[in-house]
N, C-alpha and C. Protein backbone atom coordinates (compact mmCIF):
# COMPACT_ATOMS: atom_id res chain seq x y z
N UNK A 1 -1.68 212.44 69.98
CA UNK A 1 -1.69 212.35 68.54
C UNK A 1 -3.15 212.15 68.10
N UNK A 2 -3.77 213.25 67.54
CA UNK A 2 -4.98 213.23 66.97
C UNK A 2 -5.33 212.27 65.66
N UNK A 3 -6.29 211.66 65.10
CA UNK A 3 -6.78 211.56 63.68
C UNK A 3 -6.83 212.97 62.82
N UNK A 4 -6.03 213.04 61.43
CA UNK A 4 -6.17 214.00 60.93
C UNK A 4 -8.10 214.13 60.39
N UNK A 5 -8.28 215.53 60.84
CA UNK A 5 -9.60 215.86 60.20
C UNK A 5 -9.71 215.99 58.77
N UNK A 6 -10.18 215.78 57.69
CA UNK A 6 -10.75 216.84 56.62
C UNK A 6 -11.59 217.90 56.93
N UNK A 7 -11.69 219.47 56.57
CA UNK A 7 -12.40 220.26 56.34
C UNK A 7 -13.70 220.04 55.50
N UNK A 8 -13.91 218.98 55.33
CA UNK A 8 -15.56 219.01 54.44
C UNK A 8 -16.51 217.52 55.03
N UNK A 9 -17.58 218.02 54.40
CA UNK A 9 -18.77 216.90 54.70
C UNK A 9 -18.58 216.10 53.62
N UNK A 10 -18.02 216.11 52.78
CA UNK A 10 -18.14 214.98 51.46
C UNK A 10 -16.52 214.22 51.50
N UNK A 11 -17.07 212.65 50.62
CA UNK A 11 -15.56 211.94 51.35
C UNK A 11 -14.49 212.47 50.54
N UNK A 12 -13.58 212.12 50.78
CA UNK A 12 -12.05 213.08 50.22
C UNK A 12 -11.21 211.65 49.21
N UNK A 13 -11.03 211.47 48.70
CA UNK A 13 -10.70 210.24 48.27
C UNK A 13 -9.12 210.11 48.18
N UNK A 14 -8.26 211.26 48.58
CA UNK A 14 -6.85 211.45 48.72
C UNK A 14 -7.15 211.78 50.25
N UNK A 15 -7.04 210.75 51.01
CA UNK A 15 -6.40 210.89 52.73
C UNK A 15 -5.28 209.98 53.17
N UNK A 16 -5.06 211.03 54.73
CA UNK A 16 -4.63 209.84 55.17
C UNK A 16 -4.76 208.11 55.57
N UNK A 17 -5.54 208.00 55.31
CA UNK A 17 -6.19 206.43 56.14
C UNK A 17 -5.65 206.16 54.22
N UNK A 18 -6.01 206.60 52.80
CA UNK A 18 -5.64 205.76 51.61
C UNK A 18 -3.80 205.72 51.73
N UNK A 19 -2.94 206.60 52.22
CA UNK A 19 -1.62 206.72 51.99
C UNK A 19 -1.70 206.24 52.89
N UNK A 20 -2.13 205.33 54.16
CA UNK A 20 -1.61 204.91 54.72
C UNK A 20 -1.73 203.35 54.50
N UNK A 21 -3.08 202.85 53.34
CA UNK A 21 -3.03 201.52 53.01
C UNK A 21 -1.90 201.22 52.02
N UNK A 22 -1.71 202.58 51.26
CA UNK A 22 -0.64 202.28 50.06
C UNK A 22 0.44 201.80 50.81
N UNK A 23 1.03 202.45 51.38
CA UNK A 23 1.98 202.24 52.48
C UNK A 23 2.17 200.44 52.91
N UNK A 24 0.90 200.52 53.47
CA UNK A 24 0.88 198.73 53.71
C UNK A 24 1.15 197.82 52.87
N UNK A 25 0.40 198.38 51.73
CA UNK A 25 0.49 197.16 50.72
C UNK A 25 1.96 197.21 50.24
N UNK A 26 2.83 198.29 49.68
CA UNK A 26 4.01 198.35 49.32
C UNK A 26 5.40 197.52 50.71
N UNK A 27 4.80 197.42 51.80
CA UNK A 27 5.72 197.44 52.99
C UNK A 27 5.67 195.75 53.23
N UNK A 28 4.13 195.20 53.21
CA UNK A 28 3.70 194.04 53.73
C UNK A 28 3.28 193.39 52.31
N UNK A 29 2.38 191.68 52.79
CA UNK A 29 1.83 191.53 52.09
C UNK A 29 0.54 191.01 52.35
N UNK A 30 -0.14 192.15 52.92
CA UNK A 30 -1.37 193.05 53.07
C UNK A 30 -2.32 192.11 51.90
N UNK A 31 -2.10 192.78 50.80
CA UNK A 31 -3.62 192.37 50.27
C UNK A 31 -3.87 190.73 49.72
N UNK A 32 -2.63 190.31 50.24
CA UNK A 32 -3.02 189.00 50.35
C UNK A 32 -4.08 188.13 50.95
N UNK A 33 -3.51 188.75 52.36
CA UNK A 33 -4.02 188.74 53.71
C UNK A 33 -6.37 188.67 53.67
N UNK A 34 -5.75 190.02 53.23
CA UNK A 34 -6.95 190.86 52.94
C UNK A 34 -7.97 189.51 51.99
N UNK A 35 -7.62 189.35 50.44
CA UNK A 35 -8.12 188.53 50.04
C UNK A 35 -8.85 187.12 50.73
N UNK A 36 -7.76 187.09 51.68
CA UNK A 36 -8.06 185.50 52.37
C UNK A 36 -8.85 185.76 53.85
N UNK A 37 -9.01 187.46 54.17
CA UNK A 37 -9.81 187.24 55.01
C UNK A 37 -11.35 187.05 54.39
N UNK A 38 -11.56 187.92 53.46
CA UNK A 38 -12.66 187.88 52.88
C UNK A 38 -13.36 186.40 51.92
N UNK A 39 -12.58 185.82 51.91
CA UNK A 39 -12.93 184.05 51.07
C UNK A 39 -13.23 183.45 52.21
N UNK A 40 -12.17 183.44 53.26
CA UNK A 40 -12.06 182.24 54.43
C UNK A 40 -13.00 182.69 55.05
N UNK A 41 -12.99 184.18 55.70
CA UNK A 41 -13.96 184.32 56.99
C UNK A 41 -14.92 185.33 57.15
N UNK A 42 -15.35 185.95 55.97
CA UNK A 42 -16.40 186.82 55.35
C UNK A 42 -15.88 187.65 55.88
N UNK A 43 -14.64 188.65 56.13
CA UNK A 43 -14.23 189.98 56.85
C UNK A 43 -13.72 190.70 55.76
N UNK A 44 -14.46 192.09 55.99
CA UNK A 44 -13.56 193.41 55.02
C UNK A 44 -12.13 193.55 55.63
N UNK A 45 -11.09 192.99 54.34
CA UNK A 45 -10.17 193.12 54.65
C UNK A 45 -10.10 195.00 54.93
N UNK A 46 -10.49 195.78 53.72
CA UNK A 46 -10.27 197.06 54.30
C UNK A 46 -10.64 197.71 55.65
N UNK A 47 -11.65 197.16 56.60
CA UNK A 47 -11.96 197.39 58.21
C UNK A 47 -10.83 196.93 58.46
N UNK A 48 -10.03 195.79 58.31
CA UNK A 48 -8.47 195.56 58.93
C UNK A 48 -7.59 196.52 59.09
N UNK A 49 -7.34 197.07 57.59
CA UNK A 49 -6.49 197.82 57.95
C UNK A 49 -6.83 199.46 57.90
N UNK A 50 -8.16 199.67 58.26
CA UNK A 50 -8.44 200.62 58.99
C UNK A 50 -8.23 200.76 60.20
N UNK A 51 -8.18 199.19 60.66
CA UNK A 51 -8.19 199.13 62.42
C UNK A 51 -6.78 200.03 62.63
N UNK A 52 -5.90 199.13 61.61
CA UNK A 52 -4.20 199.39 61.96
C UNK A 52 -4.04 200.54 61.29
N UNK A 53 -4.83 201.86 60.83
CA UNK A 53 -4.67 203.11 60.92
C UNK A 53 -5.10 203.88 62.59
N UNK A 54 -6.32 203.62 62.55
CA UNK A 54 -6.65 204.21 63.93
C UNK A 54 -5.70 203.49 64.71
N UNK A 55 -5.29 202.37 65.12
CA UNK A 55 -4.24 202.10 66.44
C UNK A 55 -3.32 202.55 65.80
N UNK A 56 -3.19 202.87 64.76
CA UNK A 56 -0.99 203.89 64.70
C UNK A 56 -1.77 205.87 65.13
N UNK A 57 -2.74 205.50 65.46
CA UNK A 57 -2.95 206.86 66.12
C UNK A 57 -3.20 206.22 67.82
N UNK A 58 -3.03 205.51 68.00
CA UNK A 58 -2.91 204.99 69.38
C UNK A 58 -4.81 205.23 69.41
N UNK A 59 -5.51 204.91 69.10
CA UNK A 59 -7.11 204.89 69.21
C UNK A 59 -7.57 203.64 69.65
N UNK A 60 -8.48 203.44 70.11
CA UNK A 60 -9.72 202.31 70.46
C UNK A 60 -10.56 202.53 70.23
N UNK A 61 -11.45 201.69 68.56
CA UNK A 61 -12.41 202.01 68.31
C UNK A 61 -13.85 200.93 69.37
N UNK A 62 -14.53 201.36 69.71
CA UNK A 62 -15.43 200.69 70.57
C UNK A 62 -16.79 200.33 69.67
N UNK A 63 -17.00 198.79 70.32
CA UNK A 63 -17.78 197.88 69.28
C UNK A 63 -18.60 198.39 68.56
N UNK A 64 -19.37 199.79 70.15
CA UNK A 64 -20.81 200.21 68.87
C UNK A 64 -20.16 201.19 67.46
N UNK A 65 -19.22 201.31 67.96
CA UNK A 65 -18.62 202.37 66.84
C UNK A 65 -17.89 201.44 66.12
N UNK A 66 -17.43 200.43 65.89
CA UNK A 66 -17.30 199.47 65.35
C UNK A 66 -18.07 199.17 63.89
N UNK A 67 -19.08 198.40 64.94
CA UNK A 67 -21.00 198.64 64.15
C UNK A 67 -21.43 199.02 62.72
N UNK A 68 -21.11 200.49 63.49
CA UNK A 68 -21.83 201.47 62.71
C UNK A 68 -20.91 201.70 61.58
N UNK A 69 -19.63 201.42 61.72
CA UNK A 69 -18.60 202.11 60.65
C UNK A 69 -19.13 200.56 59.77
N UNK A 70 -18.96 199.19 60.34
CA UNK A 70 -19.65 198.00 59.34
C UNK A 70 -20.59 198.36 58.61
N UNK A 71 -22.01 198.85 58.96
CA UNK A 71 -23.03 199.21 58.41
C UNK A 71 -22.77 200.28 57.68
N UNK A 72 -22.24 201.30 56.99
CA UNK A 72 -21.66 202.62 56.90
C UNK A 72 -20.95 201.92 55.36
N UNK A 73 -20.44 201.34 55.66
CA UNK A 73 -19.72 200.46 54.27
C UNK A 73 -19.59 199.03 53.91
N UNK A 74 -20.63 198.26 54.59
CA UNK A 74 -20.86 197.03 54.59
C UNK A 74 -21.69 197.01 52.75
N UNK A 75 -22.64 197.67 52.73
CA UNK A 75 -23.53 197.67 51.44
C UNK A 75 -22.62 197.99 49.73
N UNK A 76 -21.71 199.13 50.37
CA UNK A 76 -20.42 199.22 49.20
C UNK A 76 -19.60 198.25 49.05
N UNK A 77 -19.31 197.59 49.92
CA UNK A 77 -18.03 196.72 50.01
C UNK A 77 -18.93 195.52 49.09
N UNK A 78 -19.85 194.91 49.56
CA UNK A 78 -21.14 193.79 49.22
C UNK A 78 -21.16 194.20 47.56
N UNK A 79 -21.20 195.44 47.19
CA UNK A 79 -22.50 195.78 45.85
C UNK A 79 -20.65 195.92 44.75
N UNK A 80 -19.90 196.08 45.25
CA UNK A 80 -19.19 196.79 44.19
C UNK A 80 -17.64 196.19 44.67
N UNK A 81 -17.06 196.04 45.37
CA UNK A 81 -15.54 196.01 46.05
C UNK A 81 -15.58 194.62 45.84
N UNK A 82 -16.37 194.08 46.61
CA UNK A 82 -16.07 192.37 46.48
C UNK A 82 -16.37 191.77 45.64
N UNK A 83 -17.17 192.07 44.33
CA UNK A 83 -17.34 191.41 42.95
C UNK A 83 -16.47 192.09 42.08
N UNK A 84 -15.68 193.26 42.13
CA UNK A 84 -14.84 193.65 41.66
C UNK A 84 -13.46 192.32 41.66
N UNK A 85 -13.08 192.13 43.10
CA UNK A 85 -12.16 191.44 43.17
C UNK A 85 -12.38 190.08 42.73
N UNK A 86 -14.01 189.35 42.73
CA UNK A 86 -14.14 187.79 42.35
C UNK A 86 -13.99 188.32 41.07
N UNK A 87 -14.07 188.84 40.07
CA UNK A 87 -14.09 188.98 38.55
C UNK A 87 -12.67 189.31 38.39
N UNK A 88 -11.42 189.60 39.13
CA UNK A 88 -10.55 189.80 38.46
C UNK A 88 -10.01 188.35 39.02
N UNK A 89 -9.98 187.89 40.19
CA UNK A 89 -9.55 186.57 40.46
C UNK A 89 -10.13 185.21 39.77
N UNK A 90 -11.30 185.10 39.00
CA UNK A 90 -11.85 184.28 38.27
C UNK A 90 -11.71 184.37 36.87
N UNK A 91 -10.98 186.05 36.51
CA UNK A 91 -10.46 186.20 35.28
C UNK A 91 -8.95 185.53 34.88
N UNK A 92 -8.66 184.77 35.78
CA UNK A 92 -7.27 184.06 35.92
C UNK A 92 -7.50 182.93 35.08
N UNK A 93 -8.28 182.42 34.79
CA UNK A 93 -8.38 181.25 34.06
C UNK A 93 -8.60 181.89 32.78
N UNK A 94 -8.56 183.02 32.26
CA UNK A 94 -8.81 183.40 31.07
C UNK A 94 -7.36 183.60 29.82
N UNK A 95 -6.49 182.93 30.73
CA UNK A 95 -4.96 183.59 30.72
C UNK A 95 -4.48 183.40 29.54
N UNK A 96 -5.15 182.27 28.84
CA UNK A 96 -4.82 181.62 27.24
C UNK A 96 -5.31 182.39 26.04
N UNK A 97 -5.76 183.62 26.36
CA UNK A 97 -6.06 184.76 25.00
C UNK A 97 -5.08 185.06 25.06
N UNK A 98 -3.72 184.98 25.10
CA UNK A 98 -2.67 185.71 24.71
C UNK A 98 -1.73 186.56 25.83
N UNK A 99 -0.83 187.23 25.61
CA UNK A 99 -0.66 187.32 27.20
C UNK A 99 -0.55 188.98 27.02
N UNK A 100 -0.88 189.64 25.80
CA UNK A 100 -1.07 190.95 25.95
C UNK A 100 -2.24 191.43 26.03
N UNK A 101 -3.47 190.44 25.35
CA UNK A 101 -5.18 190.78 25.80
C UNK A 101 -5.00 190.51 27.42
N UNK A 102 -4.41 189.86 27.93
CA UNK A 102 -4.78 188.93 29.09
C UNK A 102 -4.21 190.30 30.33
N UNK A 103 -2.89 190.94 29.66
CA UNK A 103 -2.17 191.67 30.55
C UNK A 103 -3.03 193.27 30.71
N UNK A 104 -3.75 193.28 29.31
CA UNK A 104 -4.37 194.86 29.39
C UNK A 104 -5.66 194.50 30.05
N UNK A 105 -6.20 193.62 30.25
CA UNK A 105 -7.38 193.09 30.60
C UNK A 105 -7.30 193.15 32.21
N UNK A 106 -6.36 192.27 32.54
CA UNK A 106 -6.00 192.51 34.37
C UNK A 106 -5.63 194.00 34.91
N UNK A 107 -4.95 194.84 33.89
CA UNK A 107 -4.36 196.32 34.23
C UNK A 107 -5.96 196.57 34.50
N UNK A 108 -6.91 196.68 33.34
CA UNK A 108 -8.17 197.16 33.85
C UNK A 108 -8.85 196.71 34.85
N UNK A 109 -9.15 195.63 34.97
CA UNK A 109 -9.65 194.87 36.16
C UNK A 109 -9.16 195.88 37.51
N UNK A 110 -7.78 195.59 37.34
CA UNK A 110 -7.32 195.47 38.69
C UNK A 110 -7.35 197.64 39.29
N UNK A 111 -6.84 198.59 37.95
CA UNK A 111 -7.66 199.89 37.95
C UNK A 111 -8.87 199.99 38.75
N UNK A 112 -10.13 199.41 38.15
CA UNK A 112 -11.46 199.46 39.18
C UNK A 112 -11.08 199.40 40.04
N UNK A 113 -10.62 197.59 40.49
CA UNK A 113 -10.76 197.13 41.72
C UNK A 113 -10.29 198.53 42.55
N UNK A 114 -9.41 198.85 42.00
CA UNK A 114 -8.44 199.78 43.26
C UNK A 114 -9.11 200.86 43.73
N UNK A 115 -9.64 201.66 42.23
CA UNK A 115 -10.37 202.78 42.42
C UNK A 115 -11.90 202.67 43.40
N UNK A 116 -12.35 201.16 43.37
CA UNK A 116 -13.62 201.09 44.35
C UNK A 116 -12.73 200.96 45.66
N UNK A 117 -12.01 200.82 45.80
CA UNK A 117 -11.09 199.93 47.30
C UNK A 117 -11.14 201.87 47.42
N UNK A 118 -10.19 202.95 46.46
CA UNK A 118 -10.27 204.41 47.25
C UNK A 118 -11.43 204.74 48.04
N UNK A 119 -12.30 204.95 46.85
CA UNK A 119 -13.73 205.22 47.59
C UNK A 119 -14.34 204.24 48.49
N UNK A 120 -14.35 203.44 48.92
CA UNK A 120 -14.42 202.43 50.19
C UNK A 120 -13.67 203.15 51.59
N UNK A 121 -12.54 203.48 51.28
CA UNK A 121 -11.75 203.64 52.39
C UNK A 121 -11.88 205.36 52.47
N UNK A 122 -12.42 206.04 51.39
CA UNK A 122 -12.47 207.56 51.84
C UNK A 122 -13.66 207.51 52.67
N UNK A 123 -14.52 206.40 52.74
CA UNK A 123 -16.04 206.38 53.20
C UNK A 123 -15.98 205.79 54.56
N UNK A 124 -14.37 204.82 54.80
CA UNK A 124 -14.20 204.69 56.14
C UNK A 124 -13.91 205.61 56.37
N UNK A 125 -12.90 206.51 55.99
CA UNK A 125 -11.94 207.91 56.69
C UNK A 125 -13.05 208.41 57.37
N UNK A 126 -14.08 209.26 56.09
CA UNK A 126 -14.95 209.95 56.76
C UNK A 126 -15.36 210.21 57.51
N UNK A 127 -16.01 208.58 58.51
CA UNK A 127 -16.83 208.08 59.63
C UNK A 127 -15.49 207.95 60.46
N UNK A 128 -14.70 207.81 60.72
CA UNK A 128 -13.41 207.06 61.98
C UNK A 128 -12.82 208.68 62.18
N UNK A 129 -13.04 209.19 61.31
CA UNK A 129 -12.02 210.74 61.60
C UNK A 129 -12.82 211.86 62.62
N UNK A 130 -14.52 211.20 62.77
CA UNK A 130 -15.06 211.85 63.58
C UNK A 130 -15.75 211.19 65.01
N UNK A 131 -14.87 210.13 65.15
CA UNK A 131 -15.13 209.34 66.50
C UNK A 131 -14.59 209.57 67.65
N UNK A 132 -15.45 209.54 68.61
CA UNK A 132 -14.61 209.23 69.94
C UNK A 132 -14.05 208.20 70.07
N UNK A 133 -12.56 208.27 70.04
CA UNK A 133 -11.39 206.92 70.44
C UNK A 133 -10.82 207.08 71.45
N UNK A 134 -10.74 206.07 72.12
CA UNK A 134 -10.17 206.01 73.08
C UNK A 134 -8.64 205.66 73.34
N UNK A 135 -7.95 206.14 74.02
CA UNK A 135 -6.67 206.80 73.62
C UNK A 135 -5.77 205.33 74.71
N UNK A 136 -4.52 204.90 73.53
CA UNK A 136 -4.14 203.44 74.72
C UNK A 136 -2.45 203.61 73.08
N UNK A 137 -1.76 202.64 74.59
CA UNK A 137 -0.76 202.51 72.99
C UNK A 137 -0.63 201.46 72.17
N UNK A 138 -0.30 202.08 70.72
CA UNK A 138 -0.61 201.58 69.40
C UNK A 138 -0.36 200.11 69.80
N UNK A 139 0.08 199.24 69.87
CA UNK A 139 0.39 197.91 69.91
C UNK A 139 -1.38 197.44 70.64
N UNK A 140 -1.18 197.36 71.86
CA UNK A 140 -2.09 197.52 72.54
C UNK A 140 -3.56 197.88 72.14
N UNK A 141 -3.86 198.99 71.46
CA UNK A 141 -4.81 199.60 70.65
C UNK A 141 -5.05 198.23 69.37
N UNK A 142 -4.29 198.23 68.40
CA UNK A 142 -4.55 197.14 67.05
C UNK A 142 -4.51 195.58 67.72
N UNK A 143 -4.01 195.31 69.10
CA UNK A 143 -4.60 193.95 69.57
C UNK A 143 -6.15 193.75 69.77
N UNK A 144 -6.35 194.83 70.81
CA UNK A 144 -7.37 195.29 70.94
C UNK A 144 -9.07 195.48 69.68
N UNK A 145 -8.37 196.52 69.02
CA UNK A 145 -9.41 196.63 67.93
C UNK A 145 -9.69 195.03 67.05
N UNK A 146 -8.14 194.52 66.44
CA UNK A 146 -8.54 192.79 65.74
C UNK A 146 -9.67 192.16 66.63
N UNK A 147 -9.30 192.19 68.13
CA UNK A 147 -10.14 191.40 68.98
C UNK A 147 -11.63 191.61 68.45
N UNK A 148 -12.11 192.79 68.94
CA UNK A 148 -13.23 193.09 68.56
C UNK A 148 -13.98 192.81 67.15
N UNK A 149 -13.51 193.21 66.40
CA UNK A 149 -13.82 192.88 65.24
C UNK A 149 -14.01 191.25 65.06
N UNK A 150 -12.74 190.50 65.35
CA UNK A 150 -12.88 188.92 65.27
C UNK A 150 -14.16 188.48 65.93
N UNK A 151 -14.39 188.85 67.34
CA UNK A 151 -15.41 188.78 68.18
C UNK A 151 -16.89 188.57 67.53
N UNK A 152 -16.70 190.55 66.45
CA UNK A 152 -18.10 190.50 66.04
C UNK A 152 -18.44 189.78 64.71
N UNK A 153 -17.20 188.94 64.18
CA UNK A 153 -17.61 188.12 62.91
C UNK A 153 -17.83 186.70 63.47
N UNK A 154 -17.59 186.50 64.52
CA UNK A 154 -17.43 185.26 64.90
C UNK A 154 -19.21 184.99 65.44
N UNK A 155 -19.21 185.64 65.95
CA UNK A 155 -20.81 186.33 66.17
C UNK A 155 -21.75 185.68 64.88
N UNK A 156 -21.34 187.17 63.94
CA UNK A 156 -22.19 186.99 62.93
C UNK A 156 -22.24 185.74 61.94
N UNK A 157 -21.07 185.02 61.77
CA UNK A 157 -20.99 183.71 60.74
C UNK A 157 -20.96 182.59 61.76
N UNK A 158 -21.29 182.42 63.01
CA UNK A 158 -21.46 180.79 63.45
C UNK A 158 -20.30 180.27 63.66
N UNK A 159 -19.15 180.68 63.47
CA UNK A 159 -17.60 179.97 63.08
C UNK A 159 -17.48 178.90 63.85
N UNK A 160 -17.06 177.63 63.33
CA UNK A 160 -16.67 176.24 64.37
C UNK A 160 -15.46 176.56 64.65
N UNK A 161 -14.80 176.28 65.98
CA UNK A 161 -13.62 176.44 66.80
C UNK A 161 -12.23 176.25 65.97
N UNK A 162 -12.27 175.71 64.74
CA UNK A 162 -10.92 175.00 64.14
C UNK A 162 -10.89 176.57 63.33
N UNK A 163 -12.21 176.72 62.70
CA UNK A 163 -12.05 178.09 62.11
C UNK A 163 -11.75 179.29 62.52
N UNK A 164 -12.28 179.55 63.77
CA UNK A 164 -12.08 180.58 64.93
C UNK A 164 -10.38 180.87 65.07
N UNK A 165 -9.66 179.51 65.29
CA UNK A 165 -8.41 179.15 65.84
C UNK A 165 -7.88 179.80 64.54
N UNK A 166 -7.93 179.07 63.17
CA UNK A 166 -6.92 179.90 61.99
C UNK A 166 -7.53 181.99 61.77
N UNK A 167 -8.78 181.86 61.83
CA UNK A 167 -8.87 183.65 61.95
C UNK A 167 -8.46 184.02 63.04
N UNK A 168 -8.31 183.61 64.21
CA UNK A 168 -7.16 184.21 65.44
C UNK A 168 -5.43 184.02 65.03
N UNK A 169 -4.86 183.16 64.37
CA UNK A 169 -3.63 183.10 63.68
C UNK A 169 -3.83 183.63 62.82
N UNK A 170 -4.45 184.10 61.61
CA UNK A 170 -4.30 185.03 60.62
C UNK A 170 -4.48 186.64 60.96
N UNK A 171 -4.73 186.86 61.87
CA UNK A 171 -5.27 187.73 62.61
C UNK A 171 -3.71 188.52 63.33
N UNK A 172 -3.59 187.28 63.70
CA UNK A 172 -1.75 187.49 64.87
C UNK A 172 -1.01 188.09 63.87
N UNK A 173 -0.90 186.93 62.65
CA UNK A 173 -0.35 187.09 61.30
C UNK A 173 0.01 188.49 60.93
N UNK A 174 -1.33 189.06 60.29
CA UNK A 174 -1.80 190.95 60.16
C UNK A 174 -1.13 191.78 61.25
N UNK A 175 -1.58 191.62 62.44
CA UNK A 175 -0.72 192.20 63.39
C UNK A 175 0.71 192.52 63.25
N UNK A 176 1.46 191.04 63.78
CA UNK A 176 2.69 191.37 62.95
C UNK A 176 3.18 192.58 62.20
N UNK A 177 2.43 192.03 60.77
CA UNK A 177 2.67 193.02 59.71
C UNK A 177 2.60 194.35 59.92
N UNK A 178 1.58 194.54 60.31
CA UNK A 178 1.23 196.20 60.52
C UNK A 178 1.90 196.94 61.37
N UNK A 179 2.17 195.81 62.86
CA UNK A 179 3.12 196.49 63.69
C UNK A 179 4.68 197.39 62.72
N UNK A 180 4.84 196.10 62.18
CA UNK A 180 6.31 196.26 61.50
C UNK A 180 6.51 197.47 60.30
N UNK A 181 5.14 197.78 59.69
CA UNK A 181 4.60 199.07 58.93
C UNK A 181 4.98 200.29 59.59
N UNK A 182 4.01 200.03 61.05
CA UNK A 182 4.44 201.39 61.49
C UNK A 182 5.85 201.86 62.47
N UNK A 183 6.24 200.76 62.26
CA UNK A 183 8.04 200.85 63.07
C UNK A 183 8.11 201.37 61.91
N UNK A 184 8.00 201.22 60.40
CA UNK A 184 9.12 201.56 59.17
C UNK A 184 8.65 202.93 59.03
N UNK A 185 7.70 203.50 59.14
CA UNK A 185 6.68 204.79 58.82
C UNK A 185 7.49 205.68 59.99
N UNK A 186 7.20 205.05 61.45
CA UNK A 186 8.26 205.87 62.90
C UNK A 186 9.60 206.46 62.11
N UNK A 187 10.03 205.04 61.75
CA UNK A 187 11.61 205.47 61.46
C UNK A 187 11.37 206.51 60.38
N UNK A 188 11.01 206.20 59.71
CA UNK A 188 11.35 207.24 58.36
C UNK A 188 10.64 208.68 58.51
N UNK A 189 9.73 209.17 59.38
CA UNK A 189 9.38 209.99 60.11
C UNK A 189 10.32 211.01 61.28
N UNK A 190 11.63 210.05 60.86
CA UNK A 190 12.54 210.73 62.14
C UNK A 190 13.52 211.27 61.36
């Protein structure tokens, strides 16, 4: 089972890797997750569940390729994705203008947010759809890939052991979920 290619050099912003987060978020509760990796333990929730696209292709992405896909969308995620989401989550206290300014106000908010989260993840597709992966099965593969990734944040932020311990349980957590995504995606595929 290959990664589907796109035919072009420019990112596609309707792929598989976006129908397959929609998917998550409608199945699980994904962008919860997501939120709380990024507060608690400085991680792109969207590299998460990129991981758990490439392992439902049974892939192993390898650290340096890892890396590079971080660096690749580390500066988007930083400049635009993640102040997107503190401005709609800090717009929560704004809730007392009424609850129809308050409701058209979050519809917009939360519009951006999404539309930067597409282009984020067409900019992962791009880069992961032309990697060498190494081929293992899916379960196996998304243990695998979390590892790594946990590895290289744990690295980069210093983490004390109590912290380490809940991003390895939130981590298990995601797993879970995603496993149980792509059992529902198998089935309904048959």
């Amino acid at each position: 089972m290959s990664l589907p290619v796109t035919a072009t050099t420019e990112y596609v912003l309707e792929n598989p890797l976006w129908e397959y987060v929609l998917s998550l978020w409608r199945t699980t509760c994904f962008r919860g997750w997501s939120e709380r990796l990024q507060q608690h333990f400085a991680l792109n929730g969207s590299l998460i569940a990129a991981l758990g696209f490439v392992s439902s292709y049974h892939r192993l992405l390898a650290a340096e390729d890892m890396q590079a896909l971080l660096r690749s969308v580390e500066p988007f995620h930083k400049k635009y994705q993640k102040k997107l989401t503190e401005v709609r989550q800090r717009a929560e206290s704004y809730r007392s203008m009424g609850e129809t300014i308050w409701t058209t106000w979050e519809e917009l908010l939360l519009k951006a947010e999404m539309q930067a989260m597409q282009v984020e993840f067409a900019a992962i597709y791009h880069h992961v759809q032309y990697l060498p992966l190494q081929f293992m099965p899916a379960e196996q593969a998304l243990s695998q890939n979390l590892q790594v990734y946990s590895e290289m944040a744990i690295e980069k932020t210093a983490m004390n052991q109590i912290k380490i311990s809940e991003l390895q349980q939130c981590l298990q957590e995601i797993a879970v979920e995603i496993r149980r995504n792509h059992s529902s995606d198998t089935r309904s595929e048959q």
